[in-house]
PDB file of N, CA and C in Angstrom:
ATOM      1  N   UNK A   1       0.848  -1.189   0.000  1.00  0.00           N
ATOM      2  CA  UNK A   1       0.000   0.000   0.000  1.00  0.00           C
ATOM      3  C   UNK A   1       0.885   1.241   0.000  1.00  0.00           C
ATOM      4  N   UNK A   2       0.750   2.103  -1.158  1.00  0.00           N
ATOM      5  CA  UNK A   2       1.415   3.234  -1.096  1.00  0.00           C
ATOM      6  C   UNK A   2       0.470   4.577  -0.287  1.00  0.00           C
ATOM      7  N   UNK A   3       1.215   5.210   0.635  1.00  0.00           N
ATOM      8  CA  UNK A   3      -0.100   6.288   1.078  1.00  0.00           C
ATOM      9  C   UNK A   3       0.275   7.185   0.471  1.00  0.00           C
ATOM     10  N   UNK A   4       1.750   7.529  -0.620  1.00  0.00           N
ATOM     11  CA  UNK A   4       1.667   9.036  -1.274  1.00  0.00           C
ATOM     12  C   UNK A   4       1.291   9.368  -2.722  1.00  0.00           C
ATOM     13  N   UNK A   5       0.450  10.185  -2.786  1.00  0.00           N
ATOM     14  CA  UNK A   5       0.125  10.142  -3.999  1.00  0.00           C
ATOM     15  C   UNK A   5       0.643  11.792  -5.131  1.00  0.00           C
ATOM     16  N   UNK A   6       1.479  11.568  -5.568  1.00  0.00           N
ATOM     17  CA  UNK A   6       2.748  12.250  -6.180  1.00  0.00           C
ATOM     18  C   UNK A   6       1.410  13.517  -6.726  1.00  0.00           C
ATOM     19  N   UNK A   7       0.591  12.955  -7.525  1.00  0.00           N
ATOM     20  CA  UNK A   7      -0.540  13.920  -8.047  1.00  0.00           C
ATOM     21  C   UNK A   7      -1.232  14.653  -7.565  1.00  0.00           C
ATOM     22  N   UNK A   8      -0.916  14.157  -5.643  1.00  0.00           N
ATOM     23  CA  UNK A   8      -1.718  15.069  -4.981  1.00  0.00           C
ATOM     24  C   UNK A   8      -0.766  15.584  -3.343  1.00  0.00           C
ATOM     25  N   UNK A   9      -0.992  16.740  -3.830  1.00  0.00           N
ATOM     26  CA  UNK A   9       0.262  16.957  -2.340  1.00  0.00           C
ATOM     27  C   UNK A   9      -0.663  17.386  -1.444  1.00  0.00           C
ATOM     28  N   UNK A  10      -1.817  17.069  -1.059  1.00  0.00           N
ATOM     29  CA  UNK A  10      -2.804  17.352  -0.124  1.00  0.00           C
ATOM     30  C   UNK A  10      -2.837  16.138   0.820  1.00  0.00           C
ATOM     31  N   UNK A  11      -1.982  14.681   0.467  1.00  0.00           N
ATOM     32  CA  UNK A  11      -2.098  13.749   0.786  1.00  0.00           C
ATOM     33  C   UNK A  11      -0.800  13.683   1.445  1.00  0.00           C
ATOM     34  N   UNK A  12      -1.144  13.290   3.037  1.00  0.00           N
ATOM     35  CA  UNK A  12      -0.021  13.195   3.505  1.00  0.00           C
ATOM     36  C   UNK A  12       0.489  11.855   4.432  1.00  0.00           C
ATOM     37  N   UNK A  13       1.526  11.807   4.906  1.00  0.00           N
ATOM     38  CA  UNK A  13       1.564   9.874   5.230  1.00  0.00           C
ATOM     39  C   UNK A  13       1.720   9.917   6.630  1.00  0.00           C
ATOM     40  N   UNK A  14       1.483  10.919   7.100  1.00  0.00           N
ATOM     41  CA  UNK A  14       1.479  11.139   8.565  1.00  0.00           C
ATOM     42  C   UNK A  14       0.894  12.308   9.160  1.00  0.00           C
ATOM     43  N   UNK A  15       0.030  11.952  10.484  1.00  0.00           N
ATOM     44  CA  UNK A  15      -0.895  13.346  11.063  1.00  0.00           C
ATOM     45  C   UNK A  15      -0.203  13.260  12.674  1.00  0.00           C
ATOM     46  N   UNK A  16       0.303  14.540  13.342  1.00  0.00           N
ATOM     47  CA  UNK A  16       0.224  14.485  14.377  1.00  0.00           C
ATOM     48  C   UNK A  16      -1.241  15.111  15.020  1.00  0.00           C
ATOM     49  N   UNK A  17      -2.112  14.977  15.272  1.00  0.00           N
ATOM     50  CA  UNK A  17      -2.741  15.731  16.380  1.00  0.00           C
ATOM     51  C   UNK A  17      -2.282  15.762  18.177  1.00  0.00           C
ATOM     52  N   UNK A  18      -2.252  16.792  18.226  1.00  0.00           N
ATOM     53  CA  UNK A  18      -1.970  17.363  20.002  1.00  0.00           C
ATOM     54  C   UNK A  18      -3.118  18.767  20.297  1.00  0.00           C
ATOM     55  N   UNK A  19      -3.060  18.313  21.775  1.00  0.00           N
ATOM     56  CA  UNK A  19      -4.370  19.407  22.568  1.00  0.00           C
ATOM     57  C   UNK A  19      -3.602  19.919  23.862  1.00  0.00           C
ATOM     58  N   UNK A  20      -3.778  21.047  23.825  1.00  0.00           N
ATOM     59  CA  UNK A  20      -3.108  22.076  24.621  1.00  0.00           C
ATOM     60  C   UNK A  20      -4.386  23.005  25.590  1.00  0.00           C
ATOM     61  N   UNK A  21      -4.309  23.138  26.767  1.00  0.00           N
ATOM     62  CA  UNK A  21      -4.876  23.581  27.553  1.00  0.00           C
ATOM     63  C   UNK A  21      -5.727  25.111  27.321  1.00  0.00           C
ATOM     64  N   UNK A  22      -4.260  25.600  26.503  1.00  0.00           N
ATOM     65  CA  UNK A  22      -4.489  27.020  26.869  1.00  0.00           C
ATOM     66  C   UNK A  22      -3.698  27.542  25.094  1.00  0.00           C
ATOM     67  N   UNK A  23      -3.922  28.658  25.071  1.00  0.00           N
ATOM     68  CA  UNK A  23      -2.989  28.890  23.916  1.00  0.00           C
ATOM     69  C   UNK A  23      -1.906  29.385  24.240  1.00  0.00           C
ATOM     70  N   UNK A  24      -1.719  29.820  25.815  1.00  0.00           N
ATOM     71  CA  UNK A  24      -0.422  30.185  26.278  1.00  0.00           C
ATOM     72  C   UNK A  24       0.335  28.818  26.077  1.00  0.00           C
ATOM     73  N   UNK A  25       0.073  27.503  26.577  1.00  0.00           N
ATOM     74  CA  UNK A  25       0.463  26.277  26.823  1.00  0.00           C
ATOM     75  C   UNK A  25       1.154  26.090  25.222  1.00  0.00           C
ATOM     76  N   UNK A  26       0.165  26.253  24.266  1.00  0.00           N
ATOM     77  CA  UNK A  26       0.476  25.881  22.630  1.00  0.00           C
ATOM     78  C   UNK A  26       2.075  27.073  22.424  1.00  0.00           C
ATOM     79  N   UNK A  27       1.452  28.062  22.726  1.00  0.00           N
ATOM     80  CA  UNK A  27       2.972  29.003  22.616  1.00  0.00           C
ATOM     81  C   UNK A  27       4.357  28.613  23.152  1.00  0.00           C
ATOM     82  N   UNK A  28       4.241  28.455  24.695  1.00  0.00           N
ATOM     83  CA  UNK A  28       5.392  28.054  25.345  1.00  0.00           C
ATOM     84  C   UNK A  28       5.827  26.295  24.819  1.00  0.00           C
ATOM     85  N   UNK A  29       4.700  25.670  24.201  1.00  0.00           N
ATOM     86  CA  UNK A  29       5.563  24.439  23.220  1.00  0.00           C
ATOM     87  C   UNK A  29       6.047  24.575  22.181  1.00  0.00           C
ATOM     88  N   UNK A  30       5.667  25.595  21.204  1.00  0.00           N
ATOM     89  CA  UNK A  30       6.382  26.143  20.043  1.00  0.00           C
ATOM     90  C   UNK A  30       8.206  26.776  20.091  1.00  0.00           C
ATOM     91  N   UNK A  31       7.895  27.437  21.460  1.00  0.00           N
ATOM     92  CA  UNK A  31       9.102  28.040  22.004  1.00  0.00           C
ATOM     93  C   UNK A  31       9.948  27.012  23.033  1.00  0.00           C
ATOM     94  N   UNK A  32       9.528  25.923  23.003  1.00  0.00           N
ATOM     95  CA  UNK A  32       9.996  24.859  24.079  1.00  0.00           C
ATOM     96  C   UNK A  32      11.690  24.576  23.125  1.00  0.00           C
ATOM     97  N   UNK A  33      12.657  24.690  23.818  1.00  0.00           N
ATOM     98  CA  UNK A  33      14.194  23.821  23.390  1.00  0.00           C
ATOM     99  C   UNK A  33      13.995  22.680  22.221  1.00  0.00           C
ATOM    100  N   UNK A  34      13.430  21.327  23.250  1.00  0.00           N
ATOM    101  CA  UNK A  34      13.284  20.409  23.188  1.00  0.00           C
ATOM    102  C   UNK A  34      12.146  20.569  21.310  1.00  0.00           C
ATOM    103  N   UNK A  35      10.857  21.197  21.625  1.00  0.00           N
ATOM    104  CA  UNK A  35      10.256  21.399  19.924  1.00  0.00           C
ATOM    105  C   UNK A  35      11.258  21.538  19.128  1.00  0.00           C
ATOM    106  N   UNK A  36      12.093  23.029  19.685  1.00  0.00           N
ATOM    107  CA  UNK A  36      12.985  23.479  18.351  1.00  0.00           C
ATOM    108  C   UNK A  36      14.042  22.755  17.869  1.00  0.00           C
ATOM    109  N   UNK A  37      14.624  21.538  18.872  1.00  0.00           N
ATOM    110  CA  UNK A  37      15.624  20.720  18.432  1.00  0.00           C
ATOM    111  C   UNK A  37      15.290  19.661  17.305  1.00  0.00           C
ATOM    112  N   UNK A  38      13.599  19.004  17.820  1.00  0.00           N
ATOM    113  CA  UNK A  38      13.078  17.965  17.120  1.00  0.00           C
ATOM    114  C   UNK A  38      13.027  18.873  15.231  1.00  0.00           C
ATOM    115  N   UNK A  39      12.164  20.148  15.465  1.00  0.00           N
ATOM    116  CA  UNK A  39      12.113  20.347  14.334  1.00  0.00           C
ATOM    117  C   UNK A  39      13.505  20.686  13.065  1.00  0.00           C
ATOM    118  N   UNK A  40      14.774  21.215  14.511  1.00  0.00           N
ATOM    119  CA  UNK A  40      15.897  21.502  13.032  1.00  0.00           C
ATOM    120  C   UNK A  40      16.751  19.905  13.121  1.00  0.00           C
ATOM    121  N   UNK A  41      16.368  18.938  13.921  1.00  0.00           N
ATOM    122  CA  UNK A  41      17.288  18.062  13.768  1.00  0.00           C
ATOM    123  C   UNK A  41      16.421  16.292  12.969  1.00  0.00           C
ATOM    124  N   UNK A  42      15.016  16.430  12.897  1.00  0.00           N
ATOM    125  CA  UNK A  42      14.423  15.393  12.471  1.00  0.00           C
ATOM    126  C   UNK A  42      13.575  16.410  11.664  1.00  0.00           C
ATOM    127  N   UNK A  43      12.363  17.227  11.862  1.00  0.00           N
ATOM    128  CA  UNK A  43      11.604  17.309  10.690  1.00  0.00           C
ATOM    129  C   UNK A  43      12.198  17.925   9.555  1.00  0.00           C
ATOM    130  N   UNK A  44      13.132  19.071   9.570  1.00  0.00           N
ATOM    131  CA  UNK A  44      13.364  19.666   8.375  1.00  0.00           C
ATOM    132  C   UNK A  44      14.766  18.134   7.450  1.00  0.00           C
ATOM    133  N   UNK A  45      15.444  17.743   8.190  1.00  0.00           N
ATOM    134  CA  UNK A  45      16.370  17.148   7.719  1.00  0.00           C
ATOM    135  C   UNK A  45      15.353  15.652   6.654  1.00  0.00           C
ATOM    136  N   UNK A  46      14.824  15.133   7.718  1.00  0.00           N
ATOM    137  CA  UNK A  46      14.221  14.321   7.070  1.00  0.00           C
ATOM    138  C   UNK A  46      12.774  14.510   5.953  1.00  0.00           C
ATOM    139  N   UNK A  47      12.430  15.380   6.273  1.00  0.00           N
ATOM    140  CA  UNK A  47      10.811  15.661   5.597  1.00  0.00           C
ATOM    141  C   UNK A  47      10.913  16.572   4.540  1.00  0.00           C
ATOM    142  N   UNK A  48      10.516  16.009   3.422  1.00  0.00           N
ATOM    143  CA  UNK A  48      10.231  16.921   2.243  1.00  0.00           C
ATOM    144  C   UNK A  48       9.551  18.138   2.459  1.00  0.00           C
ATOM    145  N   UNK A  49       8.179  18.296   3.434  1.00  0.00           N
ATOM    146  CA  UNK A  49       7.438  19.130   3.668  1.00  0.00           C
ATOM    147  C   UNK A  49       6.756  18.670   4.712  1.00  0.00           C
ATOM    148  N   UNK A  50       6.056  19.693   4.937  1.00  0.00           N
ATOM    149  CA  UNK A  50       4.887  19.659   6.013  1.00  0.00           C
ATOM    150  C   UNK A  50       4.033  20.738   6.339  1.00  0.00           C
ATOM    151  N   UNK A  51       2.958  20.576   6.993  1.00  0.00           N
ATOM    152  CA  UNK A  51       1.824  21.254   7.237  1.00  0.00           C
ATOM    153  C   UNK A  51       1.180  21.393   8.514  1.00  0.00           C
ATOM    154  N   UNK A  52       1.560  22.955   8.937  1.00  0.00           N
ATOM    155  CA  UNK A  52       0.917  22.596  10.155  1.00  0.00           C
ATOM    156  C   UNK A  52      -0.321  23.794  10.078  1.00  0.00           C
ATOM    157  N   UNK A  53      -1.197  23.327  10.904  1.00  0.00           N
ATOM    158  CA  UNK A  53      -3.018  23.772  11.273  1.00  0.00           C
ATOM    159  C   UNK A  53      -3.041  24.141  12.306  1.00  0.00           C
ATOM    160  N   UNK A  54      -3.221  25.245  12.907  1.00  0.00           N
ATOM    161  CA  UNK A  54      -4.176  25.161  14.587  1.00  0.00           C
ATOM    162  C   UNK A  54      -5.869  26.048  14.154  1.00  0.00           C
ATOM    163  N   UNK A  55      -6.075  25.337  14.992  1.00  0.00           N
ATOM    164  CA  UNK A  55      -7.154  25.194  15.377  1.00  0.00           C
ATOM    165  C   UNK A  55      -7.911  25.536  16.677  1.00  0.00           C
ATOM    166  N   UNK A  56      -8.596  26.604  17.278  1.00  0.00           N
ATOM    167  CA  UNK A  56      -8.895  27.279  18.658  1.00  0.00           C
ATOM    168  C   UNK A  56     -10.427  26.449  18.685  1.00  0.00           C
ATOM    169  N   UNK A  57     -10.676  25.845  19.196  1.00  0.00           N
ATOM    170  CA  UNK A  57     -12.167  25.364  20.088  1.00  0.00           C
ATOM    171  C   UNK A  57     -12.533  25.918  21.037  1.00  0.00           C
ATOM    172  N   UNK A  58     -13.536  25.693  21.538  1.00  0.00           N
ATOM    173  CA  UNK A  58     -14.200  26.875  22.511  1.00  0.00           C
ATOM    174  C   UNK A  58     -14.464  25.813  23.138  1.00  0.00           C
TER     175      UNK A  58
END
């Protein structure tokens, strides 16, 4: 089973969802060490692209 489909870059082969308390909480994880290491040392190195969404619920 292939999940990428070259014709469509809307299709992606992996979703994180995460829920955060507060949007202060979502901020201080954006600004967390530990985020900024994962993202310059695994997502940009390894990942062609990516997409991120937030989303505020009431």
């Amino acid at each position: 089973m292939q999940l990428r489909d070259a014709a469509n870059p809307r299709v992606a082969d992996v979703a994180l969802v995460t829920t955060f308390g507060t949007t202060e909480d979502f901020a201080a994880y954006l600004d967390h060490p530990l985020h900024r290491a994962m993202v310059a040392d695994l997502l940009e190195p390894l990942c062609e692209s990516w997409l991120s969404i937030q989303n505020e619920t009431a």
